[in-house]
PDB file of N, CA and C in Angstrom:
ATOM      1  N   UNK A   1     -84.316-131.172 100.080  1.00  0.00           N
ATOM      2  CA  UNK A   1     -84.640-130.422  98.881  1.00  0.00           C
ATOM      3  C   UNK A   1     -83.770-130.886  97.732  1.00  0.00           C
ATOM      4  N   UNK A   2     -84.332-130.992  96.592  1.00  0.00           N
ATOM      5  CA  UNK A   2     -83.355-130.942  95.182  1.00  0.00           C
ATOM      6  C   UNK A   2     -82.629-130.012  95.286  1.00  0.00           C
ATOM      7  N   UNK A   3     -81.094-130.600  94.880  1.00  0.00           N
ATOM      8  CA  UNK A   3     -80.086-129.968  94.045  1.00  0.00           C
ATOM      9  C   UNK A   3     -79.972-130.309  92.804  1.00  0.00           C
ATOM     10  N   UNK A   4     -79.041-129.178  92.028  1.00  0.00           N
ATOM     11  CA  UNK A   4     -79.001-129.273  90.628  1.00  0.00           C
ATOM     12  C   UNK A   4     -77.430-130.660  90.805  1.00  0.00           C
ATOM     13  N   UNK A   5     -77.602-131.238  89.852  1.00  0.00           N
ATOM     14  CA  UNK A   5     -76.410-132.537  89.754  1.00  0.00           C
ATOM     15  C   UNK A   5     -74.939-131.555  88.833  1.00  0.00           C
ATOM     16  N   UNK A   6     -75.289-130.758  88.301  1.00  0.00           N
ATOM     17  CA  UNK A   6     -74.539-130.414  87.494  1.00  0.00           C
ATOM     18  C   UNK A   6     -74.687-128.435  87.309  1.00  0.00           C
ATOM     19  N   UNK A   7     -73.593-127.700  87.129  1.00  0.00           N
ATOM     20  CA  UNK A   7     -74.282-126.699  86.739  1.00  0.00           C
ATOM     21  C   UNK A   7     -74.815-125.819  85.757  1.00  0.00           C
ATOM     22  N   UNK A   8     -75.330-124.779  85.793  1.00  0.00           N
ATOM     23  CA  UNK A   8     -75.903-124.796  84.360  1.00  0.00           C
ATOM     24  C   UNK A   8     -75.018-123.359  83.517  1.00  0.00           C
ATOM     25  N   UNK A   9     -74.958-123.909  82.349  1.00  0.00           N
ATOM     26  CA  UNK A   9     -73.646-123.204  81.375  1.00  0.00           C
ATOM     27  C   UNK A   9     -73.864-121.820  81.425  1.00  0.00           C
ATOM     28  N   UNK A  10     -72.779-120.626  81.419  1.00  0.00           N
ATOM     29  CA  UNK A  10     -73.477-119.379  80.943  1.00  0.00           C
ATOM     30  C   UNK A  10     -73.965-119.367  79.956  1.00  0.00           C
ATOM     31  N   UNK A  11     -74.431-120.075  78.992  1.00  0.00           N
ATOM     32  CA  UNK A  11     -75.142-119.466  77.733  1.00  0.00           C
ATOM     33  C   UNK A  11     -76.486-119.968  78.272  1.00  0.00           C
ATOM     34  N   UNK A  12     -77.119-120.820  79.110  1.00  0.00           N
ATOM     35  CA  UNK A  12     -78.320-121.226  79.419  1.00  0.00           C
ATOM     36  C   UNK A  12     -78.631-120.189  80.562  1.00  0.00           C
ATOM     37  N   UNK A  13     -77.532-119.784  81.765  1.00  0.00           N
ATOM     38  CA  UNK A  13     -78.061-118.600  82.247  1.00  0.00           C
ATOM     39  C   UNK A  13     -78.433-117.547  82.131  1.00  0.00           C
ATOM     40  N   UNK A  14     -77.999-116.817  80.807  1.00  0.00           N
ATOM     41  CA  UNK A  14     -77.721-115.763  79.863  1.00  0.00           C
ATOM     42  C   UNK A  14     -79.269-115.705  79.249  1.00  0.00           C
ATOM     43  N   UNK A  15     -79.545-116.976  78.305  1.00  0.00           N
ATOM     44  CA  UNK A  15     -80.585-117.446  78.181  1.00  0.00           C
ATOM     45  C   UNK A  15     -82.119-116.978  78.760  1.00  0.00           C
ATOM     46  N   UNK A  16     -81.677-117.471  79.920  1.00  0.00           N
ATOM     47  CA  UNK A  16     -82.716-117.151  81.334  1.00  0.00           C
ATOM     48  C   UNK A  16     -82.766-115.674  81.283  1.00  0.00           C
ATOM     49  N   UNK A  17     -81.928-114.887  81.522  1.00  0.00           N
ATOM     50  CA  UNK A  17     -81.919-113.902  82.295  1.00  0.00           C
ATOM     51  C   UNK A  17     -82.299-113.034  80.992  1.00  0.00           C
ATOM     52  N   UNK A  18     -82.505-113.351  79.902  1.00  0.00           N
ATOM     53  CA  UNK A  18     -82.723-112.626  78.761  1.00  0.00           C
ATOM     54  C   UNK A  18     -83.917-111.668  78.594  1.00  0.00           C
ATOM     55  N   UNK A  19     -85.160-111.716  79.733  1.00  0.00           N
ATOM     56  CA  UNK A  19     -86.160-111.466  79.970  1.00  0.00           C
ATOM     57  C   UNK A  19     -86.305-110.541  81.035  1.00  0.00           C
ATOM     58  N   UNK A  20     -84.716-109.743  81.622  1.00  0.00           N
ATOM     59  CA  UNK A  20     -84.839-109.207  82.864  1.00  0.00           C
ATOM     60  C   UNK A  20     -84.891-108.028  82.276  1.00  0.00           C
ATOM     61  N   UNK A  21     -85.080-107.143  80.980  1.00  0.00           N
ATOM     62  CA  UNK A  21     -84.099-106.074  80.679  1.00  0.00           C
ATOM     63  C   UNK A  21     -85.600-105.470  80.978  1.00  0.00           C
ATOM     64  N   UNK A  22     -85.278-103.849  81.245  1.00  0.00           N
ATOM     65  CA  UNK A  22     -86.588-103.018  81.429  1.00  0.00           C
ATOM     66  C   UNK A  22     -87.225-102.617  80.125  1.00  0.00           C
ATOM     67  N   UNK A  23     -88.632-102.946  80.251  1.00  0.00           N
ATOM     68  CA  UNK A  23     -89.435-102.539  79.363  1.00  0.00           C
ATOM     69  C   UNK A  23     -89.590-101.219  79.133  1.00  0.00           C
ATOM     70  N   UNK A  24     -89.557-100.748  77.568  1.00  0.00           N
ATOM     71  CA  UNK A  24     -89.713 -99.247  77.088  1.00  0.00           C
ATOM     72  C   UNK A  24     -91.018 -98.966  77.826  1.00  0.00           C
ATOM     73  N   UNK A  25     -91.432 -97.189  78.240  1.00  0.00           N
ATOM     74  CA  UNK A  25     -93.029 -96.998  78.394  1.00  0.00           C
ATOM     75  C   UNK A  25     -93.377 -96.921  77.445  1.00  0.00           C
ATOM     76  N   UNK A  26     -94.767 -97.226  77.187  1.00  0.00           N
ATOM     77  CA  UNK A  26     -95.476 -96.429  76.352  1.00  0.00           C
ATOM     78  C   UNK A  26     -96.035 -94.749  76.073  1.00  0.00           C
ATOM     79  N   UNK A  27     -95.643 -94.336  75.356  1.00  0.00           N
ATOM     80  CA  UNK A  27     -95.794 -93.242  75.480  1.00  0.00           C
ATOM     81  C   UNK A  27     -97.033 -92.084  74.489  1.00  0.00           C
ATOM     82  N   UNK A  28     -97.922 -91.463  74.913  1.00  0.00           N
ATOM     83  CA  UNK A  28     -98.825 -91.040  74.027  1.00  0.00           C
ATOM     84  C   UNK A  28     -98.538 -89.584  74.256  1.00  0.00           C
ATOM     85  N   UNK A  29     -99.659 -88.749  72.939  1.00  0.00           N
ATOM     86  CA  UNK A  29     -99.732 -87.176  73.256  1.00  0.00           C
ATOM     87  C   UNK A  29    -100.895 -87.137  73.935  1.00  0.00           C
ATOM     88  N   UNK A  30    -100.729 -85.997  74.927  1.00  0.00           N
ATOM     89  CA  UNK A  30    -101.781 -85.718  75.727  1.00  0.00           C
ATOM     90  C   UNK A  30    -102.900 -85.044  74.939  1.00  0.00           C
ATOM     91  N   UNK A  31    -104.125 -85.550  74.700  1.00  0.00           N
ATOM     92  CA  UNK A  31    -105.429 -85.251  73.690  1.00  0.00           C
ATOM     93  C   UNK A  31    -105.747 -83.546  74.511  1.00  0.00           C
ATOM     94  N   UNK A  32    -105.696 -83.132  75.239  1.00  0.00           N
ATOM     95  CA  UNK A  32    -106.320 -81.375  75.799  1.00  0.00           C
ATOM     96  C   UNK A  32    -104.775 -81.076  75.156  1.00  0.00           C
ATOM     97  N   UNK A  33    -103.421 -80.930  75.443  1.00  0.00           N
ATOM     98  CA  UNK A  33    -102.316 -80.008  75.557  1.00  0.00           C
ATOM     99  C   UNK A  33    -101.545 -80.272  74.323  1.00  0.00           C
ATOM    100  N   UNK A  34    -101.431 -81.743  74.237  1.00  0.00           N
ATOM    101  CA  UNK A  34    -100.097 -82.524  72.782  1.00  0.00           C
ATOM    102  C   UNK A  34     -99.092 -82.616  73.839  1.00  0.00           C
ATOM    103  N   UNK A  35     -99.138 -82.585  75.174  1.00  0.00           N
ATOM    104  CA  UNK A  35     -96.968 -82.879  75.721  1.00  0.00           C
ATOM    105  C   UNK A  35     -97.564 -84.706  75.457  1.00  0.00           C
ATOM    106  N   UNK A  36     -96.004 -85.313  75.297  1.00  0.00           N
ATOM    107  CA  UNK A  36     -95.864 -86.317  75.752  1.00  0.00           C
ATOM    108  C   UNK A  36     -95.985 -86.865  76.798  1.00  0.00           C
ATOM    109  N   UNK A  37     -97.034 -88.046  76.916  1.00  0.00           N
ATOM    110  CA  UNK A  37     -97.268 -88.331  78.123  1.00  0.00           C
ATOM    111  C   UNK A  37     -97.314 -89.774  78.917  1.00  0.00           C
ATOM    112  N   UNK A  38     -97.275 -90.443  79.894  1.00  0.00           N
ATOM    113  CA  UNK A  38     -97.079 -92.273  79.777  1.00  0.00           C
ATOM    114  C   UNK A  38     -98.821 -92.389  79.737  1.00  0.00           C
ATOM    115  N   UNK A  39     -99.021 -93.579  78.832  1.00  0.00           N
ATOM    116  CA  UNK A  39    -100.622 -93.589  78.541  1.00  0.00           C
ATOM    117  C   UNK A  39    -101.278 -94.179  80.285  1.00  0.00           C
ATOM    118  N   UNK A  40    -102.298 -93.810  80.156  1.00  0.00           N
ATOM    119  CA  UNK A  40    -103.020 -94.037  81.332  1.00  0.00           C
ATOM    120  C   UNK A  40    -102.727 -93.802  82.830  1.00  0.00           C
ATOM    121  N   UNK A  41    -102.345 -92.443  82.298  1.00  0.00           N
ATOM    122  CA  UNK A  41    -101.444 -91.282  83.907  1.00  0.00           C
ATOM    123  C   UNK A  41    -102.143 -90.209  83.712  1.00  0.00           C
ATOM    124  N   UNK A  42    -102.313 -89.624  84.615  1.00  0.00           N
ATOM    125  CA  UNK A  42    -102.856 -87.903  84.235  1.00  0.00           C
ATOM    126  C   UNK A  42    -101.566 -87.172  83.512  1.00  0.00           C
ATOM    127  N   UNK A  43    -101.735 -85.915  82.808  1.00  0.00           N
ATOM    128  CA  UNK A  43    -101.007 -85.091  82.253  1.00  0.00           C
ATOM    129  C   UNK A  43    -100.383 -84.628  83.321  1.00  0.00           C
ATOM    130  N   UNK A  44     -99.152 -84.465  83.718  1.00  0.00           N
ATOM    131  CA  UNK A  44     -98.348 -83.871  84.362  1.00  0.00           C
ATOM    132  C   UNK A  44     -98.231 -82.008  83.971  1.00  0.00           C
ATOM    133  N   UNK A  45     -98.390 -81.907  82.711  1.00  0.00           N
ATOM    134  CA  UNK A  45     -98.773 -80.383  82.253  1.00  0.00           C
ATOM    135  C   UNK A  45     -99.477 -79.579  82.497  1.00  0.00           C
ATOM    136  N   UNK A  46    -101.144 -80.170  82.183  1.00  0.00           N
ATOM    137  CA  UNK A  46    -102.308 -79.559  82.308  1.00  0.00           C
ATOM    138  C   UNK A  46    -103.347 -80.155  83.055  1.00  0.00           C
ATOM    139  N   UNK A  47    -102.870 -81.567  83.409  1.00  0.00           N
ATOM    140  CA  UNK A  47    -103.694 -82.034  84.618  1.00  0.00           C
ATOM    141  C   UNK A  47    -104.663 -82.761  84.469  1.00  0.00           C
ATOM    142  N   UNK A  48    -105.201 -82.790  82.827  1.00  0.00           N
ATOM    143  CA  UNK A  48    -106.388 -83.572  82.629  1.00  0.00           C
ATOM    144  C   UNK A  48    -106.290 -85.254  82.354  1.00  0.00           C
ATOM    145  N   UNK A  49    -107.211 -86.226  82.390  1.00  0.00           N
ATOM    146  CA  UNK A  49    -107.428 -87.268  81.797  1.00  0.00           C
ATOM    147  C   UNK A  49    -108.067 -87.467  81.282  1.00  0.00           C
ATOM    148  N   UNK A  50    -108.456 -88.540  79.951  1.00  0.00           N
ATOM    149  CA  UNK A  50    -109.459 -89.241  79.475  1.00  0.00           C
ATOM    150  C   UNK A  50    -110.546 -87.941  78.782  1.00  0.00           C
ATOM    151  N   UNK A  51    -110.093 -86.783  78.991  1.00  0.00           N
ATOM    152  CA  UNK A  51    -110.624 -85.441  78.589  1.00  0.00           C
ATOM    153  C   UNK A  51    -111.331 -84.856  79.012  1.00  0.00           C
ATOM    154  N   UNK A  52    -111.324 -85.161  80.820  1.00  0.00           N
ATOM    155  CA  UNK A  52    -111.658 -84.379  82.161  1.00  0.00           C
ATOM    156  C   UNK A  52    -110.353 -83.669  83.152  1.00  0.00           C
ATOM    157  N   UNK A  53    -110.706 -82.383  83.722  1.00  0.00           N
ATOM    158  CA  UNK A  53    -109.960 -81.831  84.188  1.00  0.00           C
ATOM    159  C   UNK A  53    -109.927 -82.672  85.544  1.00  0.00           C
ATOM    160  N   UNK A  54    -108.926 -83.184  86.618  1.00  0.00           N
ATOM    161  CA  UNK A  54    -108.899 -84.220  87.310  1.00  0.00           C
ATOM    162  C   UNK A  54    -108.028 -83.382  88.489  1.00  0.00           C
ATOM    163  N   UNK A  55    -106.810 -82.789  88.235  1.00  0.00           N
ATOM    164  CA  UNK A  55    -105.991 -81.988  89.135  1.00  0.00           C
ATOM    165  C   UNK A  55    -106.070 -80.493  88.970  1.00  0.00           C
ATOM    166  N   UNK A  56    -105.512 -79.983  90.212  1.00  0.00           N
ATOM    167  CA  UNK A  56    -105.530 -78.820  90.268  1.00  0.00           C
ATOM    168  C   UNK A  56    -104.670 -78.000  89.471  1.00  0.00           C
ATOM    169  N   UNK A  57    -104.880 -76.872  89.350  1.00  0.00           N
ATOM    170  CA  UNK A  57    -103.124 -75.901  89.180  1.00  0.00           C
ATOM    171  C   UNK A  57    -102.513 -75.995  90.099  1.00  0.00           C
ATOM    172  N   UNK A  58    -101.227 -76.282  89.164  1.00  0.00           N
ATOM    173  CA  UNK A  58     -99.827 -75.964  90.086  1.00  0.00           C
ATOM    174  C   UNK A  58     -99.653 -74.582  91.105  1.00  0.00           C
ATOM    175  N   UNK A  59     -99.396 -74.915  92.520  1.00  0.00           N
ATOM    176  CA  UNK A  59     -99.280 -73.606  92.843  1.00  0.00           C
ATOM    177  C   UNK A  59     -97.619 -73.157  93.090  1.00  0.00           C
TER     178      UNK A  59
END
């Protein structure tokens, strides 16, 4: 297998790794209630999606 001949600087690893950081969610208001919600999840509040009731009540 290839090895590297030389190694590679921290500013080129740094570089690299510049792409690991976690992405923000997106976040919308829920169209039935207004809570904040991650887009394309059911409402954790009121349960609906897409502006159908989908889950039950909480018991």
């Amino acid at each position: 297998m290839a090895n590297p001949k030389r190694r590679h600087s921290k500013s080129r690893t740094n570089m690299r790794r510049s792409n690991w950081r976690i992405k923000s969610l997106n976040v919308v208001k829920c169209s039935n209630c207004g809570e904040p919600n991650i887009s394309h999840r059911v409402c954790s509040e009121c349960g609906y999606y897409n502006g159908k009731k989908v889950m039950g009540d909480k018991a």
